[in-house]
Structure formats: structure tokens, C-alpha cells
Protein backbone atom coordinates (compact mmCIF):
# COMPACT_ATOMS: atom_id res chain seq x y z
CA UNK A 1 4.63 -2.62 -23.22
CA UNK A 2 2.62 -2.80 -26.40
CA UNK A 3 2.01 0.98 -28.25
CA UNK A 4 -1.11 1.95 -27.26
CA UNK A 5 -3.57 4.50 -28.02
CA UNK A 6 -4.35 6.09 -24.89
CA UNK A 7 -7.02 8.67 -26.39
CA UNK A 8 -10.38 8.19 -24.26
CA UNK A 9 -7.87 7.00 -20.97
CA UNK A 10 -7.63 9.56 -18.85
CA UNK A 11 -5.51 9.65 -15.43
CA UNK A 12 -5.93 12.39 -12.54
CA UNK A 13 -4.73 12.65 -9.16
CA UNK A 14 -5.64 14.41 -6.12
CA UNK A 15 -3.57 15.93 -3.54
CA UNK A 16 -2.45 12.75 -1.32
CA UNK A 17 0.27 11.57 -3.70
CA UNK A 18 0.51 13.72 -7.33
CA UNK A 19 4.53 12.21 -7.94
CA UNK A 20 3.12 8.78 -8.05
CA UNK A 21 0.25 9.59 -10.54
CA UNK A 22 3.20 11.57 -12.43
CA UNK A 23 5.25 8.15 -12.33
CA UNK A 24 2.54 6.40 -13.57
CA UNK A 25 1.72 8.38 -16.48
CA UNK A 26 5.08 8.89 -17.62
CA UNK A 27 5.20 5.00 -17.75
CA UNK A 28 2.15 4.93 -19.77
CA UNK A 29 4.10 8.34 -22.50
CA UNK A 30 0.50 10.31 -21.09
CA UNK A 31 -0.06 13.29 -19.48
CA UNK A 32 -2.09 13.80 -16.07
CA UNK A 33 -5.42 15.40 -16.26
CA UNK A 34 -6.05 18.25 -15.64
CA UNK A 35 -8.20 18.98 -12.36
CA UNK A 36 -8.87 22.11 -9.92
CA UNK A 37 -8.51 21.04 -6.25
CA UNK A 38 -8.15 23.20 -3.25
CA UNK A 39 -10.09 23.78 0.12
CA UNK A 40 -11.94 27.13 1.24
CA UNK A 41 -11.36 28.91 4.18
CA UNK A 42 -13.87 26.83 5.62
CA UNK A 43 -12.33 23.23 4.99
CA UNK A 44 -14.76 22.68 2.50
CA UNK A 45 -12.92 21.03 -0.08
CA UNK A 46 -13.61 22.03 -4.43
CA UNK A 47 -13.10 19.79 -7.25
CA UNK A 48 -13.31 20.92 -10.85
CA UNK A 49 -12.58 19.21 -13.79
CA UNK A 50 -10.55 20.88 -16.15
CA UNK A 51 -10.76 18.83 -19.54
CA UNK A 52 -13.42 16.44 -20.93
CA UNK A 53 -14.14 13.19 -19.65
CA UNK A 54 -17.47 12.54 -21.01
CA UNK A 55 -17.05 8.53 -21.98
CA UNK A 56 -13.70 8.60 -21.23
CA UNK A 57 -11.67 5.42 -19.01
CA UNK A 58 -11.23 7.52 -15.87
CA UNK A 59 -8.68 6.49 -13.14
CA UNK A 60 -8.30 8.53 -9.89
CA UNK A 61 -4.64 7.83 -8.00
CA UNK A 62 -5.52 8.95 -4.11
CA UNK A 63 -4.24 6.68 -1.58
CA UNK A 64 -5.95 7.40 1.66
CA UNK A 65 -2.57 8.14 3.63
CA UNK A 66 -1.68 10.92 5.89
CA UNK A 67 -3.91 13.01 6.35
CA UNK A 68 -6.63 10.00 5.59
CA UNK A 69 -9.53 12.06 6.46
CA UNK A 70 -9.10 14.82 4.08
CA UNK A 71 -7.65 11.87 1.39
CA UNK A 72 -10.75 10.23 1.80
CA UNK A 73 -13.17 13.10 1.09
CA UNK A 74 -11.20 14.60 -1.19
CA UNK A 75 -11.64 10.95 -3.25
CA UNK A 76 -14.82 10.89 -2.72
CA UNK A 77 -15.82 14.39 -4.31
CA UNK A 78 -13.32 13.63 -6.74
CA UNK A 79 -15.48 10.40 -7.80
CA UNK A 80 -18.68 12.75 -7.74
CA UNK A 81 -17.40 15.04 -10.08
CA UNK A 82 -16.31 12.59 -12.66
CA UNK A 83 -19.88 10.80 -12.44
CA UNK A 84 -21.37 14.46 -13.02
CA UNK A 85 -18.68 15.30 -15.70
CA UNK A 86 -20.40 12.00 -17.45
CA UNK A 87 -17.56 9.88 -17.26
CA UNK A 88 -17.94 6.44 -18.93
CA UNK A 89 -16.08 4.50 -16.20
CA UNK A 90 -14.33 5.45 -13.01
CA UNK A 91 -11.52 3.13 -11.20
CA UNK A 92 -10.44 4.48 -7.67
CA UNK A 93 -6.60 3.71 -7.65
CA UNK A 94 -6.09 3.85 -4.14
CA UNK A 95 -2.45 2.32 -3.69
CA UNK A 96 -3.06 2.05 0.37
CA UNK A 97 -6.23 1.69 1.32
CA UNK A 98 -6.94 3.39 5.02
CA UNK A 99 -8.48 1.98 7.56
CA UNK A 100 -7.56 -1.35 6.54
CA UNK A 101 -7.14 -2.65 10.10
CA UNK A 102 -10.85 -2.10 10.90
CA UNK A 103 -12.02 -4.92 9.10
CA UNK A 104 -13.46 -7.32 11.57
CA UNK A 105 -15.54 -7.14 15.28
CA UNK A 106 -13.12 -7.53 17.39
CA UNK A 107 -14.38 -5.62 20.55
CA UNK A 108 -17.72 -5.43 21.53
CA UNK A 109 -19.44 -2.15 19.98
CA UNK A 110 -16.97 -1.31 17.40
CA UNK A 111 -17.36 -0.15 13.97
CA UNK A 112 -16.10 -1.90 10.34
CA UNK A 113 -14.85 1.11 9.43
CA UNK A 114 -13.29 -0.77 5.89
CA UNK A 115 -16.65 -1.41 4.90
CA UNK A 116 -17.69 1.71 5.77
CA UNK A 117 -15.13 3.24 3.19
CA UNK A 118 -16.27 0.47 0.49
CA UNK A 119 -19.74 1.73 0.92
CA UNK A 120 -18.44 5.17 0.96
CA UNK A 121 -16.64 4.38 -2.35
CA UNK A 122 -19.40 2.93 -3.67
CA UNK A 123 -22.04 5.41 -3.28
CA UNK A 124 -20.38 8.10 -4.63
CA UNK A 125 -19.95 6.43 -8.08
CA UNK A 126 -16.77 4.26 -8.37
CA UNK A 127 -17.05 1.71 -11.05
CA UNK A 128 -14.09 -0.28 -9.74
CA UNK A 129 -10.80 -0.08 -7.56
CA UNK A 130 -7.49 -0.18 -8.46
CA UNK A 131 -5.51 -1.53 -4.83
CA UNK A 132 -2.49 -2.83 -3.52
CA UNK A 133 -1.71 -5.05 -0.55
CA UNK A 134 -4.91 -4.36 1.52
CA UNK A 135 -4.34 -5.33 4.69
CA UNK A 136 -6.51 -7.86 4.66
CA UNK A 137 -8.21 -10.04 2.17
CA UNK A 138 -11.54 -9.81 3.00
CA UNK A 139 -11.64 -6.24 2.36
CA UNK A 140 -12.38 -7.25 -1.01
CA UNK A 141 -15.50 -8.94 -0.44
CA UNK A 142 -16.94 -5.92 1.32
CA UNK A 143 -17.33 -3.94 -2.50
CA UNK A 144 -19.76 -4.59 -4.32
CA UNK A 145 -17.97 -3.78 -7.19
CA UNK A 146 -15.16 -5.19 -9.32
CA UNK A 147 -11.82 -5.14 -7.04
CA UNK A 148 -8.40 -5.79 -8.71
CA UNK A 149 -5.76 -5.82 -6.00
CA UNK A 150 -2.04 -5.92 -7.00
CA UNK A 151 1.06 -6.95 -4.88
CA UNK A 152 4.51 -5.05 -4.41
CA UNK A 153 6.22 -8.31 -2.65
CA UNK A 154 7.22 -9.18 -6.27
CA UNK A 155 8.92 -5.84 -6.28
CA UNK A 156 10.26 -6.34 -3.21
CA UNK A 157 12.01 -9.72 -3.74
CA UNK A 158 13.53 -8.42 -6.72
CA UNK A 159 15.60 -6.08 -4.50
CA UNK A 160 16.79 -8.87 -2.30
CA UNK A 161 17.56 -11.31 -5.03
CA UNK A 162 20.61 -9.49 -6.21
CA UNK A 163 22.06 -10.36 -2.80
CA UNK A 164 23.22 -13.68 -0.96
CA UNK A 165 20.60 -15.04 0.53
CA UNK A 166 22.07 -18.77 2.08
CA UNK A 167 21.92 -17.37 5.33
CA UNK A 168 18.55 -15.81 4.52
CA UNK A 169 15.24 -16.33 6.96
CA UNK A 170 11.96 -14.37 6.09
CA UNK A 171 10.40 -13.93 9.60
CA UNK A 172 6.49 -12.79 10.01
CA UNK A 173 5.84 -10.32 12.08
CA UNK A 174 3.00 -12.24 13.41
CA UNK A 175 0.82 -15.27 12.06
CA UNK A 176 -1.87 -13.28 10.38
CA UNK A 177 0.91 -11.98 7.95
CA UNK A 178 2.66 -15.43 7.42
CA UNK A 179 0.68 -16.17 4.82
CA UNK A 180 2.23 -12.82 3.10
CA UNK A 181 5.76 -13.90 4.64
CA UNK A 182 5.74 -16.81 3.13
CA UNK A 183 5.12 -15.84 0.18
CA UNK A 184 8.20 -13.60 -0.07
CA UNK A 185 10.33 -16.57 1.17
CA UNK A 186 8.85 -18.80 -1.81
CA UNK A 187 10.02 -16.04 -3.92
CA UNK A 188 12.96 -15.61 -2.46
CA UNK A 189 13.71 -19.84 -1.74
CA UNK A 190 14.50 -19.07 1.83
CA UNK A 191 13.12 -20.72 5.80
CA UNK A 192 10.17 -18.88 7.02
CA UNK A 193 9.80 -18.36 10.66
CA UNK A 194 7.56 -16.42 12.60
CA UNK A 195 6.89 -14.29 15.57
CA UNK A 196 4.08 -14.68 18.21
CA UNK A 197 3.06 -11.26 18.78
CA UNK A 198 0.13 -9.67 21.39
CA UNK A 199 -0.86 -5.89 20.81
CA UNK A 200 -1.83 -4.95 23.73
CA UNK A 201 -6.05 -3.46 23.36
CA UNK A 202 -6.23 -0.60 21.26
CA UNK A 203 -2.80 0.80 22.40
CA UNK A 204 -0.15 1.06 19.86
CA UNK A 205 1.81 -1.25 21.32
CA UNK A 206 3.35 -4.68 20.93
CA UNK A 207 4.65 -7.47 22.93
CA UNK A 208 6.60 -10.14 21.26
CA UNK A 209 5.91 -13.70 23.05
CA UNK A 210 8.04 -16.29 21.09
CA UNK A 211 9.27 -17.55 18.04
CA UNK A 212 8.39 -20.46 15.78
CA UNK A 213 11.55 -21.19 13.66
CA UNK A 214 14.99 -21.06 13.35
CA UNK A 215 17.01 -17.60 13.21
CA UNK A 216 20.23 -18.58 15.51
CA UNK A 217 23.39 -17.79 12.99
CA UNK A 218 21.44 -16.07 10.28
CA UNK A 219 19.98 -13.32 8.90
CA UNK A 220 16.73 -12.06 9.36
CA UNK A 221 14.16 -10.69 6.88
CA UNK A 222 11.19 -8.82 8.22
CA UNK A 223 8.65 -8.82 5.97
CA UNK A 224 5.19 -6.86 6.88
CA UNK A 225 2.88 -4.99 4.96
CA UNK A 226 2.89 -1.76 6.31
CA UNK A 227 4.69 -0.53 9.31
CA UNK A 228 2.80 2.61 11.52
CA UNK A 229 4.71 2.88 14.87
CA UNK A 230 7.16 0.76 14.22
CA UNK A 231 6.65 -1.02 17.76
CA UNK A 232 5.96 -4.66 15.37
CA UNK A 233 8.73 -4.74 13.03
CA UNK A 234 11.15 -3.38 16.24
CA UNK A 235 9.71 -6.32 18.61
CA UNK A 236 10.05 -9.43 15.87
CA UNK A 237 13.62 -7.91 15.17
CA UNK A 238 14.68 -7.84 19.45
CA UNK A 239 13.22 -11.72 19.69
CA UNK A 240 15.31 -12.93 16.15
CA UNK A 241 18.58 -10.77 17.52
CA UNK A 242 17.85 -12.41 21.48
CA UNK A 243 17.41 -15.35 19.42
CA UNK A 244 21.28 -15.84 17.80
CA UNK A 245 20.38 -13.83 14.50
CA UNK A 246 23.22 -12.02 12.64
CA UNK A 247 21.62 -9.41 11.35
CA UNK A 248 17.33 -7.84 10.72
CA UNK A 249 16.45 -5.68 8.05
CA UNK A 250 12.71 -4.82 7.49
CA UNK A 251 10.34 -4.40 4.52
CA UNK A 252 7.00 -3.21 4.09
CA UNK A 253 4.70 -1.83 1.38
CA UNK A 254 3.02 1.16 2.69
CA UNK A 255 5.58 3.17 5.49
CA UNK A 256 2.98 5.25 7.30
CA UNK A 257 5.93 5.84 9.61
CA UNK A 258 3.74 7.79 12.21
CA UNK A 259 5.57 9.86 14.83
CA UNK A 260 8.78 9.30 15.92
CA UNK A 261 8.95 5.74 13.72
CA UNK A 262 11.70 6.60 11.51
CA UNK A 263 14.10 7.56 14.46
CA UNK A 264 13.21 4.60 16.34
CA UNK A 265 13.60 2.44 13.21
CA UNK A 266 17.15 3.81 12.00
CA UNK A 267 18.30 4.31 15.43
CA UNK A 268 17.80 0.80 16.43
CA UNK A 269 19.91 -2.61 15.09
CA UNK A 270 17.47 -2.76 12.06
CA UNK A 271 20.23 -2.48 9.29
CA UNK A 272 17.56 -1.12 6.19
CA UNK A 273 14.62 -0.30 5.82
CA UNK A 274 13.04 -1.38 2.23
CA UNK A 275 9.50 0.25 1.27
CA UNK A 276 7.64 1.32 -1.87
CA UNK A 277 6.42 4.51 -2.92
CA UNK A 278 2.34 3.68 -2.22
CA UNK A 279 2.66 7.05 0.18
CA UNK A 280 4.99 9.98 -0.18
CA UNK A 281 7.50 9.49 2.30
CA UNK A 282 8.12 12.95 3.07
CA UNK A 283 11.77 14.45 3.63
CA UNK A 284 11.60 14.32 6.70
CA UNK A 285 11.39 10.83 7.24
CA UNK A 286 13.58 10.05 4.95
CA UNK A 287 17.12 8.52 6.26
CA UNK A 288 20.08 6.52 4.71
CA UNK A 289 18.86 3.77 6.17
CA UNK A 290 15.70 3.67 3.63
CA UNK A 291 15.23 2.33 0.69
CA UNK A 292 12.61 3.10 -1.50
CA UNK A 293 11.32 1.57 -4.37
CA UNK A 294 8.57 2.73 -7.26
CA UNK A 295 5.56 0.66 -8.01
CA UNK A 296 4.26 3.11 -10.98
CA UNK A 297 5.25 0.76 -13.72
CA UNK A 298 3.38 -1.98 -12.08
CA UNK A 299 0.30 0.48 -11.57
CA UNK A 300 0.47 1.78 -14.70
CA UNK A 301 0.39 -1.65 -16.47
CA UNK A 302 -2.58 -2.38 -14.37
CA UNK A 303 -4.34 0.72 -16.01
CA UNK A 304 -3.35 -0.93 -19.70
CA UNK A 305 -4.39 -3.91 -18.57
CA UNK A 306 -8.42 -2.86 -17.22
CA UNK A 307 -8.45 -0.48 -19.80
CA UNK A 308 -7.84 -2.67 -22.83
CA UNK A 309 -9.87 -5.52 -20.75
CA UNK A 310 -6.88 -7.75 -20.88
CA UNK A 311 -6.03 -9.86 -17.54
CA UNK A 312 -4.25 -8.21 -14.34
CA UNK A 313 -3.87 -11.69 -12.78
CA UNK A 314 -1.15 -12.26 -15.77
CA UNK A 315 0.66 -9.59 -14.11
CA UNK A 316 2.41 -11.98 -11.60
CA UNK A 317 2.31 -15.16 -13.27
């Protein structure tokens, strides 16, 4: 990276994920900002910023993860108190963007909840976001501001190509992600194959129907971009394992991990877990079976990148 004078950049981080915006920063030789953030007794939630940002590059690191609700607001009052503070731009780095799922009509009186949060986003003063793997496309489209999404699969076939992979299949957990599948298996110059999947309404579960491709004798790759429950990743690996695979082992970008997900997932035939640090991951769902892998560098050459208004796209060409 090129030696840069970082002197009207300035990086801050609320309270979802602080050891990411640490990563990030000492990537870029740069200290965090310095910001006041806690709630009253009341749940009313207090920003204050503690340096000066007036015409300074601003970027906010808050991805809306667990618990999104209070990640959310707390990013938006964040945002508000940089636009009051007179900053001269704003980016919302939000690594996972919540409520990604809710991005279409797909029942009869339901909201579009992503848009929602793009409006949301929006209103209170972003200038631009700073993303990574939304969960799908589109989401873009519903800003009405400047969008710059990244991608961890890059990271994530780097892992797997310091291994063997002639026996090697990428499978998609269903074929709305095979588009993302398949681009792991280009990376990786493996067969794709992928499961036929029904969730059943607005339960949290999963039924895997069939399989398109061939997994008999080798091993599996499960490639999704986040897992939740767990119930997808553990139905496409049953169906490849019923199906004459070797082996499975999963990877994802965002492990929400909700409930009882890691037990389930390292207590089944899964045989690693790969993920990336876009949430905390918590010690208590942490297990040998996990593998975890930073994306800070990659973030914080994004931030070089928008702030010296060079190309992102260049990032993974």
C-alpha cells in the first residue's frame, strides 16, 4: 500500500464490532476516532463526538449484526452526529448489512424492510456505503446514493487454494446463490453443483429436494453467504453425503450463527467451518471446528481507495 497521508480521514466505530474497525485502522498505521457512545437508563441511545471532523473523510464501521435493532439506531444517530459535527463526507461501512433477506414481495402484505434501511440510511445523512456481500444484488439499487460493495469469496478461496482440490465440488446451497457458488468454483477451477432447496413459509426451516450435479466420490464445498440457523448449509451437506460424497465443509461470509447453530454445525459431519470476521463471533460460539478469517485489509484498502478517489473495482481484478 502506497504511504499515505491520512490527515482529514477519519475512522470511528460504534459498538456492534470495535476489533474490526481496530483491524482496519491498524492496516491503514491510523488511529480510531474518538467517539462517546452509551445508552441511558431509558434505552435511549447518546452519541458524541470527541475530536473534529469538520471537512474531514468520515467512515463509520457498524455492521447491523446481533443485536440489529440497537446496531441500526445506533448507526443511524451516529450518521446524525457527524452531519451536525459538519463533516465533509460520511461512508456507512456496514460489513453485513441486516435485513438483507427482506428485499423482495414475496407474501402478500409484507414489508421491504432493505429498502426501508436504505431510506433509513439515507435520511439521516450518509453520503455513501461501504458493504460486503449483500445478500442480494438489488439491494444496491434501492440507495440513492453511491454504493461500493466488496466481496470476501476472494478471501475465501485463498484459504482453500493451499489445499488439494482434484476431488473438489463447490455445491450451492440453493440456485439463488449459484451464481455466488460459482463464482468460488471459477476461482477455485473446480465442478459446481447445486442443491434444490424449499424453506418452508416464514419458518426457519429447510427441506432439501434434490441435487443437480455430481458429488458421488468427492468432496464437497458449501459455499453460502451467510449462515443463521444453520438448517441450509446442514440440509445441502445430508443430500451431497446421501449422495456418495467423501467429505462437506462449509463457508460463509457473515456467521450470524443464531441459537443453537454452532452445536448443530460442529456436532454434525460438517468437517470446518470457514467464515470471516464481518460480525464478532463471540466466544461462545467459537469451536475448533471454525475457522475464521479477517477482511480488515481488504476494508481498509477500500477506505484508501474512496478516499483518494481511486477505483475499488481494481480491487479484484
Amino acid at each position: 500500500m502506497e504511504n499515505i497521508v491520512y490527515s482529514d480521514l477519519a475512522i470511528f466505530t460504534g459498538r456492534a464490532h470495535p476489533a474490526l474497525a481496530e483491524a482496519i485502522c491498524r492496516s491503514l498505521e491510523m488511529p480510531v476516532g474518538q467517539a462517546e457512545i452509551f445508552e441511558f437508563s431509558n434505552e435511549n441511545i447518546f452519541v458524541r463526538v470527541l475530536e473534529n471532523v469538520r471537512s474531514r473523510d468520515v467512515f463509520i464501521v457498524q455492521p447491523t449484526c446481533s443485536p440489529v435493532n440497537r446496531s441500526i439506531m445506533e448507526l443511524l444517530i451516529m450518521i446524525d452526529a457527524f452531519k451536525r459535527a459538519s463533516a465533509g463526507r460520511i461512508t456507512a461501512v456496514i460489513p453485513y448489512f441486516g435485513y438483507g433477506r427482506s428485499d423482495k414481495k414475496d407474501q402478500p402484505r409484507v414489508p421491504i424492510t432493505a429498502r426501508l434501511l436504505a431510506n433509513l440510511i439515507e435520511t439521516a445523512g450518509a453520503d455513501r456505503v461501504l458493504t460486503i456481500d449483500l445478500h442480494a444484488g438489488q439491494i444496491q439499487g434501492f440507495f440513492n446514493i453511491p454504493v461500493d460493495e466488496l466481496t470476501a469469496l476472494y478471501t475465501l478461496s485463498r484459504y482453500f487454494k493451499e489445499r488439494d482440490l482434484s476431488q473438489v465440488t463447490v455445491l450451492a446451497t440453493d440456485v439463488g446463490d449459484a451464481k455466488r457458488a460459482r463464482n468460488i468454483a471459477r476461482q477455485l477451477n473446480t465442478p459446481l453443483a447445486i442443491v434444490d432447496k424449499e424453506r418452508m413459509g416464514n419458518e426457519e426451516r429447510v427441506s432439501a429436494l434434490s441435487l443437480i450435479g455430481e458429488v458421488e466420490g468427492r468432496h464437497v464445498l458449501i459455499a453460502d453467504d451467510e449462515i443463521d440457523t444453520g438448517g441450509t448449509i446442514l440440509a445441502a451437506a445430508r443430500i451431497a453425503l446421501e449422495r456418495g460424497a467423501r467429505s462437506a465443509t462449509a463457508a460463509c461470509v457473515h456467521p450470524i450463527l443464531s441459537d443453537s447453530a454452532v452445536q448443530r454445525i460442529c456436532g454434525s459431519e460438517i468437517e470446518e467451518l470457514v467464515v470471516t470476521d464481518t460480525i464478532p463471533l463471540p466466544e461462545y460460539k467459537r469451536d475448533a471446528k471454525i475457522t475464521t478469517l479477517t477482511i480488515a485489509p481488504m476494508i481498509g484498502e477500500a477506505i484508501t481507495r474512496i478516499h483518494t478517489g481511486q477505483s475499488v473495482g481494481e480491487l479484484f481484478q
